[in-house]
C-alpha atoms as a PDB file:
ATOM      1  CA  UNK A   1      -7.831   9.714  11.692  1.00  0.00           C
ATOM      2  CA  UNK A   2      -6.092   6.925  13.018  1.00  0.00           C
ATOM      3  CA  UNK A   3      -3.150   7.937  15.435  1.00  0.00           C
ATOM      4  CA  UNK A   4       0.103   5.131  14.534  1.00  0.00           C
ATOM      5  CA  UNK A   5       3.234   5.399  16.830  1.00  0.00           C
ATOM      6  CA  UNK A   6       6.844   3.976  16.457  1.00  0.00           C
ATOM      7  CA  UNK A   7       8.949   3.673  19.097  1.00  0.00           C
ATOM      8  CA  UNK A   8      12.307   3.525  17.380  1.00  0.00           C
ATOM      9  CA  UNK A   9      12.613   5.290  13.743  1.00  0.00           C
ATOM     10  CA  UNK A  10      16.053   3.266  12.644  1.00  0.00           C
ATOM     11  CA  UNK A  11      15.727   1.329   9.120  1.00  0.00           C
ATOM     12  CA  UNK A  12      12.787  -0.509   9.894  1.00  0.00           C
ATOM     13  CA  UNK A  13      10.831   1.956  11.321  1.00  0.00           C
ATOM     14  CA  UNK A  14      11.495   4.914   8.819  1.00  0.00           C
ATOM     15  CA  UNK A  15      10.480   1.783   5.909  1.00  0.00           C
ATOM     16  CA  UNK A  16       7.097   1.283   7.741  1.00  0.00           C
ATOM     17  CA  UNK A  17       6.605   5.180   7.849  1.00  0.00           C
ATOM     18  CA  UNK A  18       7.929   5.684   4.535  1.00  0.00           C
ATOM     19  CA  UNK A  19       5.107   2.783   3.099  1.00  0.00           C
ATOM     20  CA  UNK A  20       2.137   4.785   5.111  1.00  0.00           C
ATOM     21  CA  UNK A  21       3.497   8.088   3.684  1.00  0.00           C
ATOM     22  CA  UNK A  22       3.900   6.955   0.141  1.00  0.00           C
ATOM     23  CA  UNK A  23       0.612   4.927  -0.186  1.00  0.00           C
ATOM     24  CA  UNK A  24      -3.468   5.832   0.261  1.00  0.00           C
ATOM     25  CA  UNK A  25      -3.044   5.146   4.097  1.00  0.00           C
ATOM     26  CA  UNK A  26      -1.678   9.126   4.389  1.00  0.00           C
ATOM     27  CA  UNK A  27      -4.992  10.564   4.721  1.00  0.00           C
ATOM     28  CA  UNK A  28      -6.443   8.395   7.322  1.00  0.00           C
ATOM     29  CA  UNK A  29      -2.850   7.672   9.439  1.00  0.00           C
ATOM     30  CA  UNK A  30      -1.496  10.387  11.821  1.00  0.00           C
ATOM     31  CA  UNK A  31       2.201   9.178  12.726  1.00  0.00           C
ATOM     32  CA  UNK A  32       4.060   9.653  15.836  1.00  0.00           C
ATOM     33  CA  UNK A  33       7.423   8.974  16.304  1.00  0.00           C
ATOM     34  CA  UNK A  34      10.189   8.524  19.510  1.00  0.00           C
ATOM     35  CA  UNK A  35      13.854   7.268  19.057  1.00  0.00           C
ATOM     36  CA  UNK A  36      17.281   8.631  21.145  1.00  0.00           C
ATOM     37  CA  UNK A  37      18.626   9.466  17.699  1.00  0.00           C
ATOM     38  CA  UNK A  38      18.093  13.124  16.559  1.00  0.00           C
ATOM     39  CA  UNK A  39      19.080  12.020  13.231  1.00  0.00           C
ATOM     40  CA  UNK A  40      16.796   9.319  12.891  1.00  0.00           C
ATOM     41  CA  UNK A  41      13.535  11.453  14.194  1.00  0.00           C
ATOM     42  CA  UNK A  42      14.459  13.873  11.175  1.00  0.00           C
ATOM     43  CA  UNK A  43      14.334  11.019   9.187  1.00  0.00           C
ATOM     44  CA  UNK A  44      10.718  10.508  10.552  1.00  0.00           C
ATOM     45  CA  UNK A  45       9.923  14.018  10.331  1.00  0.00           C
ATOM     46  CA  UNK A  46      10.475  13.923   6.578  1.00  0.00           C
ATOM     47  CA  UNK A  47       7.389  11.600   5.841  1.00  0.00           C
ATOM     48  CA  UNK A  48       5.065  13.679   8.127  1.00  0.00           C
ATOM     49  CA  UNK A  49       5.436  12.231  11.798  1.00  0.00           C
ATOM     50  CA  UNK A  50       4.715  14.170  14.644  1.00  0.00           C
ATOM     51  CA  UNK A  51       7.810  13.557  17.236  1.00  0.00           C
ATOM     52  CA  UNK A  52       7.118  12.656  21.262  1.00  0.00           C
ATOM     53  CA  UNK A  53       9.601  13.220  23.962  1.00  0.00           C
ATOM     54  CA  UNK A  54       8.997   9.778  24.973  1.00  0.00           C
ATOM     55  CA  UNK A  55       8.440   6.308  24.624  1.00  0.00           C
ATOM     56  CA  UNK A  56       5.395   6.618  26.922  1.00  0.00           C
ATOM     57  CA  UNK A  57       4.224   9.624  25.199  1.00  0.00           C
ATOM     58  CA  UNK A  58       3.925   7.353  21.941  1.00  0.00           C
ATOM     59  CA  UNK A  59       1.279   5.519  23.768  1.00  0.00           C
ATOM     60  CA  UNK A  60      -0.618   7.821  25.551  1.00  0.00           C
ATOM     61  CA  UNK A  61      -0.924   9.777  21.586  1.00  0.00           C
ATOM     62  CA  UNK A  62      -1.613   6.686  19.823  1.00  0.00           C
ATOM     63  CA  UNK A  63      -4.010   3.708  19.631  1.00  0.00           C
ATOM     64  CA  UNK A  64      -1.209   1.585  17.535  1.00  0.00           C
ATOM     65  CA  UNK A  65       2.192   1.431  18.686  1.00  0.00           C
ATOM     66  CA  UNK A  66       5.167  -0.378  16.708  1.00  0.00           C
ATOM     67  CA  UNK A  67       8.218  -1.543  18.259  1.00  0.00           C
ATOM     68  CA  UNK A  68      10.474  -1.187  16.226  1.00  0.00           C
ATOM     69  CA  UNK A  69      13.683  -1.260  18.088  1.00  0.00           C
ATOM     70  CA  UNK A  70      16.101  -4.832  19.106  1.00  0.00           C
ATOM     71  CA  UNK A  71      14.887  -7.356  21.606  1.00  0.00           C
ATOM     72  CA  UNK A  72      17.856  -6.672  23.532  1.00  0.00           C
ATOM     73  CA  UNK A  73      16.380  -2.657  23.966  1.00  0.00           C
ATOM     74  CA  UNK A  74      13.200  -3.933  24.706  1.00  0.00           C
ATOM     75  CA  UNK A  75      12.835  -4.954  28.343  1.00  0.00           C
ATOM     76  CA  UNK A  76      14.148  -1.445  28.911  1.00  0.00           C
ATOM     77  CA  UNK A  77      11.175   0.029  26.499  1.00  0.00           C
ATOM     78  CA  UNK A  78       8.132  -2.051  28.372  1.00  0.00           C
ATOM     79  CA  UNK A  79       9.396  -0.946  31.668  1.00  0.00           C
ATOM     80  CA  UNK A  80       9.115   2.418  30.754  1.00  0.00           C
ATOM     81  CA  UNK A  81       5.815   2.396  28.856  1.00  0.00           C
ATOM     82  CA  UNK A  82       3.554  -0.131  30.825  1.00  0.00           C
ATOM     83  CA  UNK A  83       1.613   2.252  32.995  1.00  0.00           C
ATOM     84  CA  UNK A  84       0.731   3.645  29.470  1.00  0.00           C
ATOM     85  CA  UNK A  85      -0.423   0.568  27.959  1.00  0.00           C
ATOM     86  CA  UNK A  86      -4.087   0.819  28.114  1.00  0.00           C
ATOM     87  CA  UNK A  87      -6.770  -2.386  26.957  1.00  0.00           C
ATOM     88  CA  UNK A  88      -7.245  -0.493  23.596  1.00  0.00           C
ATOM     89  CA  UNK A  89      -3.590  -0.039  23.066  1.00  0.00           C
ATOM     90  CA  UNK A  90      -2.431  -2.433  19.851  1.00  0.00           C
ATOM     91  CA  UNK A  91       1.360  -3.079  20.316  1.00  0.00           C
ATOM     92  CA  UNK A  92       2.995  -4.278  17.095  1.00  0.00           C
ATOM     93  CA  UNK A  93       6.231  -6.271  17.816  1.00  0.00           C
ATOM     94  CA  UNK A  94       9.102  -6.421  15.144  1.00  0.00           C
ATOM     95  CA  UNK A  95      11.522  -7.939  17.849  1.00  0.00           C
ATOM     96  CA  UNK A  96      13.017 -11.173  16.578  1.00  0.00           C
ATOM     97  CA  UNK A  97      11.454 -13.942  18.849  1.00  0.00           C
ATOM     98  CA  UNK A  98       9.524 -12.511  21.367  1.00  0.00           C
ATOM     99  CA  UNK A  99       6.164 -13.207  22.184  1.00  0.00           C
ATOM    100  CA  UNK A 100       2.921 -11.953  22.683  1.00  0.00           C
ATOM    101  CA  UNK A 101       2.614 -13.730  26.041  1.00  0.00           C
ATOM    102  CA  UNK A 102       6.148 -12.138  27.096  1.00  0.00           C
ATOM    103  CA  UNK A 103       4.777  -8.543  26.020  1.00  0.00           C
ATOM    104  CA  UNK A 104       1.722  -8.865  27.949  1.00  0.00           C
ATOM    105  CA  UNK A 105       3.430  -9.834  31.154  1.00  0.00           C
ATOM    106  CA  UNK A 106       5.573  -6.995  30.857  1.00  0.00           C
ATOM    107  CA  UNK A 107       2.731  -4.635  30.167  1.00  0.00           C
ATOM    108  CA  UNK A 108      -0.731  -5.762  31.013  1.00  0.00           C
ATOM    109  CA  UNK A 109      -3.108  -8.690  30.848  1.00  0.00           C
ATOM    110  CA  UNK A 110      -4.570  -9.908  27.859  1.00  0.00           C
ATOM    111  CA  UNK A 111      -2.460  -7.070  25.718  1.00  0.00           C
ATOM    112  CA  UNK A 112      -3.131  -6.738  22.013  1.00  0.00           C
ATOM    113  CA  UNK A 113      -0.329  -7.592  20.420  1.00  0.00           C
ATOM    114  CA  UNK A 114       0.718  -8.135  16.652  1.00  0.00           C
ATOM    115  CA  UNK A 115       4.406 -10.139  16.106  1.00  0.00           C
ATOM    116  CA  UNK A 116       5.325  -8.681  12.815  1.00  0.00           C
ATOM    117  CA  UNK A 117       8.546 -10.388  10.741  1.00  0.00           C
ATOM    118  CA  UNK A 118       9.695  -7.884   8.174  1.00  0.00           C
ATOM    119  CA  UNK A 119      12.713  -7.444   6.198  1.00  0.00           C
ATOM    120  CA  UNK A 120      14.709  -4.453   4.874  1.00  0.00           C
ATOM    121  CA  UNK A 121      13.204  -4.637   0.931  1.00  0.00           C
ATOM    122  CA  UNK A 122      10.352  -2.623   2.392  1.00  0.00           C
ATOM    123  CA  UNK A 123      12.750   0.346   2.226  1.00  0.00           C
ATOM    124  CA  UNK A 124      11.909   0.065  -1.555  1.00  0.00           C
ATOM    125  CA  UNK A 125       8.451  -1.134  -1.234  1.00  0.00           C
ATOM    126  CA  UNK A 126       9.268  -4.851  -1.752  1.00  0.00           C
ATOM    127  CA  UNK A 127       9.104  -6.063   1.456  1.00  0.00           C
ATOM    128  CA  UNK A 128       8.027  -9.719   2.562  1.00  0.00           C
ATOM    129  CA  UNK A 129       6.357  -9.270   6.018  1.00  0.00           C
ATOM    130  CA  UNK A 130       4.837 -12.734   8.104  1.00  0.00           C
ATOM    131  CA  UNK A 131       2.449 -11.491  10.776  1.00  0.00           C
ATOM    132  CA  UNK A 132       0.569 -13.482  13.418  1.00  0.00           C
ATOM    133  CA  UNK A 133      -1.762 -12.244  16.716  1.00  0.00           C
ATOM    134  CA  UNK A 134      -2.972 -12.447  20.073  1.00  0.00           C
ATOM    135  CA  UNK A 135      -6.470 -13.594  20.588  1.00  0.00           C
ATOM    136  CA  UNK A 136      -7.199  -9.993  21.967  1.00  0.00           C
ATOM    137  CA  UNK A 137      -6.513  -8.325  18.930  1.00  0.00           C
ATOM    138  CA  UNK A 138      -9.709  -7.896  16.508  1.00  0.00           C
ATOM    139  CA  UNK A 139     -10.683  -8.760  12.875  1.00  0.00           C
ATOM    140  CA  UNK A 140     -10.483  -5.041  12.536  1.00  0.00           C
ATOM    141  CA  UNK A 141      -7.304  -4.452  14.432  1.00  0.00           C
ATOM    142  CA  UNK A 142      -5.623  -6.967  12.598  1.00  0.00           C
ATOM    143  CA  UNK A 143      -6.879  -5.766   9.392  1.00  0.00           C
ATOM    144  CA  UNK A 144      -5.265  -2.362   9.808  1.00  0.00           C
ATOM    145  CA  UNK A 145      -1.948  -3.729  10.620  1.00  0.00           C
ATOM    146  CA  UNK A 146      -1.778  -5.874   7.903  1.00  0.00           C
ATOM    147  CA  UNK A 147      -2.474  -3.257   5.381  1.00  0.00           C
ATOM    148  CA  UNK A 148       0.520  -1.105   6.859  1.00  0.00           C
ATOM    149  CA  UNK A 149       2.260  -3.923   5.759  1.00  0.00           C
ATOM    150  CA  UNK A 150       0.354  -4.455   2.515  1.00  0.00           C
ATOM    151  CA  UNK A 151       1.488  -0.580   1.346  1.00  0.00           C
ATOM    152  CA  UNK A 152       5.329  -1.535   1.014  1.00  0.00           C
ATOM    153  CA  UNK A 153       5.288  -5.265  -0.049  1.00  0.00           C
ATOM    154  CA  UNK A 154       3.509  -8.664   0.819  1.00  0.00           C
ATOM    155  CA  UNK A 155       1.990 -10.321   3.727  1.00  0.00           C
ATOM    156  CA  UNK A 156       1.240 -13.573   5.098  1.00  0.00           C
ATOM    157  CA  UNK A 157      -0.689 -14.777   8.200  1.00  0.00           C
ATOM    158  CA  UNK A 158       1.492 -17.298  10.388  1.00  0.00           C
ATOM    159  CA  UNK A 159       0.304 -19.205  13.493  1.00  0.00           C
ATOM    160  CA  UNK A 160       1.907 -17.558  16.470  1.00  0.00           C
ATOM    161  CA  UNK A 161       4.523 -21.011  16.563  1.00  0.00           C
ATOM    162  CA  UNK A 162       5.915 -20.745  13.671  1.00  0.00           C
ATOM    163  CA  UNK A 163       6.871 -16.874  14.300  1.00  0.00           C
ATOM    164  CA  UNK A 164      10.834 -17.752  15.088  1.00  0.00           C
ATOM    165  CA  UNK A 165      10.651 -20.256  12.953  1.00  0.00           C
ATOM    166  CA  UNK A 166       9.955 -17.735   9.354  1.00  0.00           C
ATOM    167  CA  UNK A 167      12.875 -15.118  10.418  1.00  0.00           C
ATOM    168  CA  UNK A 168      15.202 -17.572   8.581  1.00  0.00           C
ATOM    169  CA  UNK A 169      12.730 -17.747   5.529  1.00  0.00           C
ATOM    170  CA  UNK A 170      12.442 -13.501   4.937  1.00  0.00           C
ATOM    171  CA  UNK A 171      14.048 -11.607   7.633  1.00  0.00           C
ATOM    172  CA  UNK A 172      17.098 -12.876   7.530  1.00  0.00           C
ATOM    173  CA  UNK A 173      17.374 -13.899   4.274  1.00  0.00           C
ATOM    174  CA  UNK A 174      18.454 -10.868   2.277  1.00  0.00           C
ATOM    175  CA  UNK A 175      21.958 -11.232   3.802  1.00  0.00           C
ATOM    176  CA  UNK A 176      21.969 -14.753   3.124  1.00  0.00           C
ATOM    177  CA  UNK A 177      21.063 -13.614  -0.217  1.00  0.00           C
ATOM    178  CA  UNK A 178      23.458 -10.862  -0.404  1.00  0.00           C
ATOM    179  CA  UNK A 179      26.371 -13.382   0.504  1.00  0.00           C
ATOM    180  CA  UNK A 180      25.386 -15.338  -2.019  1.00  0.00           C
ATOM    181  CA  UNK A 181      25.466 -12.383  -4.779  1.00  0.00           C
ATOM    182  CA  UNK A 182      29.081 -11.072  -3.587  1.00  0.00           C
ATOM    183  CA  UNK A 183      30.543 -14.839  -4.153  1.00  0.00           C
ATOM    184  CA  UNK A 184      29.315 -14.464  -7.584  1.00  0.00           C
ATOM    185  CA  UNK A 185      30.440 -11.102  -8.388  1.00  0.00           C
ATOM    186  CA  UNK A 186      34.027 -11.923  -6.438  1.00  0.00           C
ATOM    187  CA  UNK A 187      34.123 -14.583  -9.071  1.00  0.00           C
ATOM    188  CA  UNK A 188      33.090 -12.164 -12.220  1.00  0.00           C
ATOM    189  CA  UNK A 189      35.968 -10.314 -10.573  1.00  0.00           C
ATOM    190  CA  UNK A 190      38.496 -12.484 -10.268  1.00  0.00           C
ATOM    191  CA  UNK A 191      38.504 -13.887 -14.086  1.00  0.00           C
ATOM    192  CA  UNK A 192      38.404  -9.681 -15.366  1.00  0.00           C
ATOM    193  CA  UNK A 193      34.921  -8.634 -15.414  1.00  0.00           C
ATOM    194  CA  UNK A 194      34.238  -5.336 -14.494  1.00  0.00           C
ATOM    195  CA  UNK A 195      32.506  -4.938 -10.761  1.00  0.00           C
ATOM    196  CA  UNK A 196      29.806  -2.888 -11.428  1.00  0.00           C
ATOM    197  CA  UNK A 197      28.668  -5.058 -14.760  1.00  0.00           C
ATOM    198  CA  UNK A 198      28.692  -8.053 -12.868  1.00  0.00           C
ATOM    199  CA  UNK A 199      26.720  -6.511  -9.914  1.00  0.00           C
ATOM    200  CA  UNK A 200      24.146  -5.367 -12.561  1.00  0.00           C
ATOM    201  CA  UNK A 201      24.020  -8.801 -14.319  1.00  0.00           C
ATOM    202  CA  UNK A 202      23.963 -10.972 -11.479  1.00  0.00           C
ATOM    203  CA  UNK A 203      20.870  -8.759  -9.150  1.00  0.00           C
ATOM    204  CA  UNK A 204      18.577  -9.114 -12.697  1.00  0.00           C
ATOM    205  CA  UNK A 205      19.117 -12.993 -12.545  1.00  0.00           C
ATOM    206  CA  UNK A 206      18.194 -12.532  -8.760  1.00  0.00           C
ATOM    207  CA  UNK A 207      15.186 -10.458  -9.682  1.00  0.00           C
ATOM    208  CA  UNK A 208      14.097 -12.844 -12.958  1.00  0.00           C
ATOM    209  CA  UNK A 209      14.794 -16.043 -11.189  1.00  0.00           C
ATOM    210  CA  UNK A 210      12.475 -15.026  -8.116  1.00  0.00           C
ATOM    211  CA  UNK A 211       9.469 -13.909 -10.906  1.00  0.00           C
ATOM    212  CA  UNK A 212       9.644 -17.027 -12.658  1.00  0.00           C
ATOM    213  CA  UNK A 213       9.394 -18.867  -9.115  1.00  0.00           C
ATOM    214  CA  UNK A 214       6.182 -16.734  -8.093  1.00  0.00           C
ATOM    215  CA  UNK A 215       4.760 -16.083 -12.095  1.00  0.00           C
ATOM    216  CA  UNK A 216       5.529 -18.696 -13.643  1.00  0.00           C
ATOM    217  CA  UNK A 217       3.457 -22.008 -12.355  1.00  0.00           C
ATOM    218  CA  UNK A 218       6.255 -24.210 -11.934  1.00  0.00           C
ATOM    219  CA  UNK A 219       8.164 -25.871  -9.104  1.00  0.00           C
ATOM    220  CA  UNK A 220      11.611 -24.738  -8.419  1.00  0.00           C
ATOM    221  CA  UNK A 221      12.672 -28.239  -9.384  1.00  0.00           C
ATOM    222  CA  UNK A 222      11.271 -28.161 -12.870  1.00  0.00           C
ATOM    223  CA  UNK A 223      12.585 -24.455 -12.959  1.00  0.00           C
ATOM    224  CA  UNK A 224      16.170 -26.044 -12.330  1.00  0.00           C
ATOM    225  CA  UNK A 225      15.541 -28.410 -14.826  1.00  0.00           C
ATOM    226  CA  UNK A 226      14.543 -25.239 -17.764  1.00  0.00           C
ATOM    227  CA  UNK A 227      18.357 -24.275 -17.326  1.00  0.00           C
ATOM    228  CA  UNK A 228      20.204 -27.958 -17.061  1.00  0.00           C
ATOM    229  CA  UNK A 229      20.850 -28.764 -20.229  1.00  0.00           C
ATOM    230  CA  UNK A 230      22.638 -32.128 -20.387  1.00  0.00           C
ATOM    231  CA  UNK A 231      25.731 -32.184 -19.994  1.00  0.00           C
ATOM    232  CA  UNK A 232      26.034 -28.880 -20.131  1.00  0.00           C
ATOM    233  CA  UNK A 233      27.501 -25.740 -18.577  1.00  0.00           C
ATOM    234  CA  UNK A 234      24.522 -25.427 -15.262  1.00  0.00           C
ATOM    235  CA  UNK A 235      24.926 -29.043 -14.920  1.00  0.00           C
ATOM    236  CA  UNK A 236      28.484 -28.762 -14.264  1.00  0.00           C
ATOM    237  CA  UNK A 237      27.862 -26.236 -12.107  1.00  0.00           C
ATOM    238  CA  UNK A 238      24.825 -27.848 -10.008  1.00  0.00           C
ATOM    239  CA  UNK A 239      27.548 -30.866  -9.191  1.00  0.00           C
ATOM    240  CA  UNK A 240      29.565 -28.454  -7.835  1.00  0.00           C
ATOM    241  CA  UNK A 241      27.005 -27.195  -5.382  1.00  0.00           C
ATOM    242  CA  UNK A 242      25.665 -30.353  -4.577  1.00  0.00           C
ATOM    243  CA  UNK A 243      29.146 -31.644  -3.784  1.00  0.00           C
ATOM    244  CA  UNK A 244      29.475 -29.100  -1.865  1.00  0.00           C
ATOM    245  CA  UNK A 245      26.435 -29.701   0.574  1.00  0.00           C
ATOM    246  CA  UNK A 246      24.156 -26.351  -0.214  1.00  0.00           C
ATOM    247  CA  UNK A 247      21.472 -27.261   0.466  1.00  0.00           C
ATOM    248  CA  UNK A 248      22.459 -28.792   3.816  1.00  0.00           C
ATOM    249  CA  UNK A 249      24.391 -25.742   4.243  1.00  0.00           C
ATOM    250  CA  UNK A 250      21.424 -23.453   4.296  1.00  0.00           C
ATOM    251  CA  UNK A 251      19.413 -25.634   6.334  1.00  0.00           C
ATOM    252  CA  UNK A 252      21.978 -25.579   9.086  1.00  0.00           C
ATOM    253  CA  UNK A 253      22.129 -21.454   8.534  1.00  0.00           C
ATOM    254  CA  UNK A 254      18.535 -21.415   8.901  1.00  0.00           C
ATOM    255  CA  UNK A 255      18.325 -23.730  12.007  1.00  0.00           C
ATOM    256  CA  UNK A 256      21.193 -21.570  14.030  1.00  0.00           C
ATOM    257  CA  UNK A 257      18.834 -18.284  13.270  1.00  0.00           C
ATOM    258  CA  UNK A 258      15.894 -20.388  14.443  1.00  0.00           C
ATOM    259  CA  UNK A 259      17.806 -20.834  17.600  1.00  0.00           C
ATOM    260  CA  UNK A 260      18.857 -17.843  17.890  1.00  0.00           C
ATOM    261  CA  UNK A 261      14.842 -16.485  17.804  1.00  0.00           C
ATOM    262  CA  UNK A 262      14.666 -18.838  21.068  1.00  0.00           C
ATOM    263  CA  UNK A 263      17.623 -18.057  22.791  1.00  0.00           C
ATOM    264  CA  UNK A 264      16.461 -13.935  22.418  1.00  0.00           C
ATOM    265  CA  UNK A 265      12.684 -15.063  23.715  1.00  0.00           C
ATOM    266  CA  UNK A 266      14.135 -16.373  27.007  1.00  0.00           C
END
């Protein structure tokens, strides 16, 4: 058995456990869990882990170790947990913008570390995860992690640069996403449509749009271009948008959470 510790069980954590627990990884994963929350260790005693009194206890029981917990928490958590942090220890970052370099100063030389980007979807198996690693960390290693990851969603591989960079593109997104939705259902609102039918409309088109982007073989342009009809109703609306500067829009949202990513790595 392989022993897998989480050092904070809030939303992201309890997703992770909850994708081991549901999927074939249960028979060959022992979990471990520590947060300061006695609610949310229940929560990780539900899908089978095993609690620890500490932080440092997480590492001293386990080979893998996720972080799972804010970059603003975590100076606090490598202070407490370096003297356990062994060469064979595998520390799995979710911390927005932090780096493997900064981990391994704060713990030991040549640490093993995997930066994991995740977003909430996991909670529901659909998550969209970007991973990347030190040097130290093996084929093997790697291989594991990733197919944590691989039981509640997707993964890709990212160089280690482009780590802050991808928050924008899937862990931050769903609320960009979510904004998005609520201006459309505010709208349904406003001219008499009924909330929850709206809601219920709008979050297929959401969930049809993105399979005919992934299934369907064409660009997002030429899928734009399936629903313009000239002169039409889309049209109209696409003018709108455009006026409107979306698209410059979201690449100013994305570049203020890139900067963000830097300002939390310093």
């Amino acid at each position: 058995m392989t022993d897998v510790g989480f050092i904070g069980a809030g939303n992201m954590g309890y997703a992770i456990m909850k994708g081991i627990a549901g999927s074939a990884l249960k028979d060959s994963i022992d979990l471990y869990a520590f947060d300061l929350s006695k609610e949310k260790l229940s929560n990780a005693k539900q899908v089978g882990a095993q609690i620890c009194r500490s932080a440092a206890e997480v590492f001293e029981k386990c080979k893998y170790v996720f972080l799972a917990i804010k970059p603003q928490q975590l100076d606090d958590v490598l202070n407490e947990v370096a003297k356990s942090v062994t060469s064979g220890s595998v520390i799995i970052s979710i911390c927005a913008g932090i780096s493997d370099e900064y981990i391994a100063k704060k713990t030991i030389d040549g640490a093993k570390v995997v930066l994991v980007m995740p977003n909430t979807p996991l909670l529901l198996g659909e998550g969209a995860t970007a991973l990347s690693r030190s040097e130290s960390v093996t084929d093997d290693e790697f291989a594991l992690v990733r197919s944590i990851f691989d039981s509640c969603g997707i993964t890709a591989v990212l160089p280690k640069d482009k780590m802050r960079e991808v928050i924008a593109v899937n862990g931050s997104s769903p609320a960009f996403i979510y904004l998005y939705a609520k201006a459309f259902v505010d709208y349904a609102v406003s001219v008499g449509i009924d909330e929850g039918t709206a809601l219920k409309l709008f979050a297929k088109s959401l969930t049809g749009s993105a399979k005919m982007i992934t299934d369907s073989g064409k660009s997002i342009e030429e899928l734009i271009q399936m629903v313009s009809s000239k002169g039409g109703t889309t049209i109209a609306g696409l003018e709108k948008l455009r006026e409107g500067g979306l698209e410059n829009t979201v690449k100013k949202c994305c570049e203020a959470c890139t900067a963000r990513a830097y300002e939390l790595s310093k």
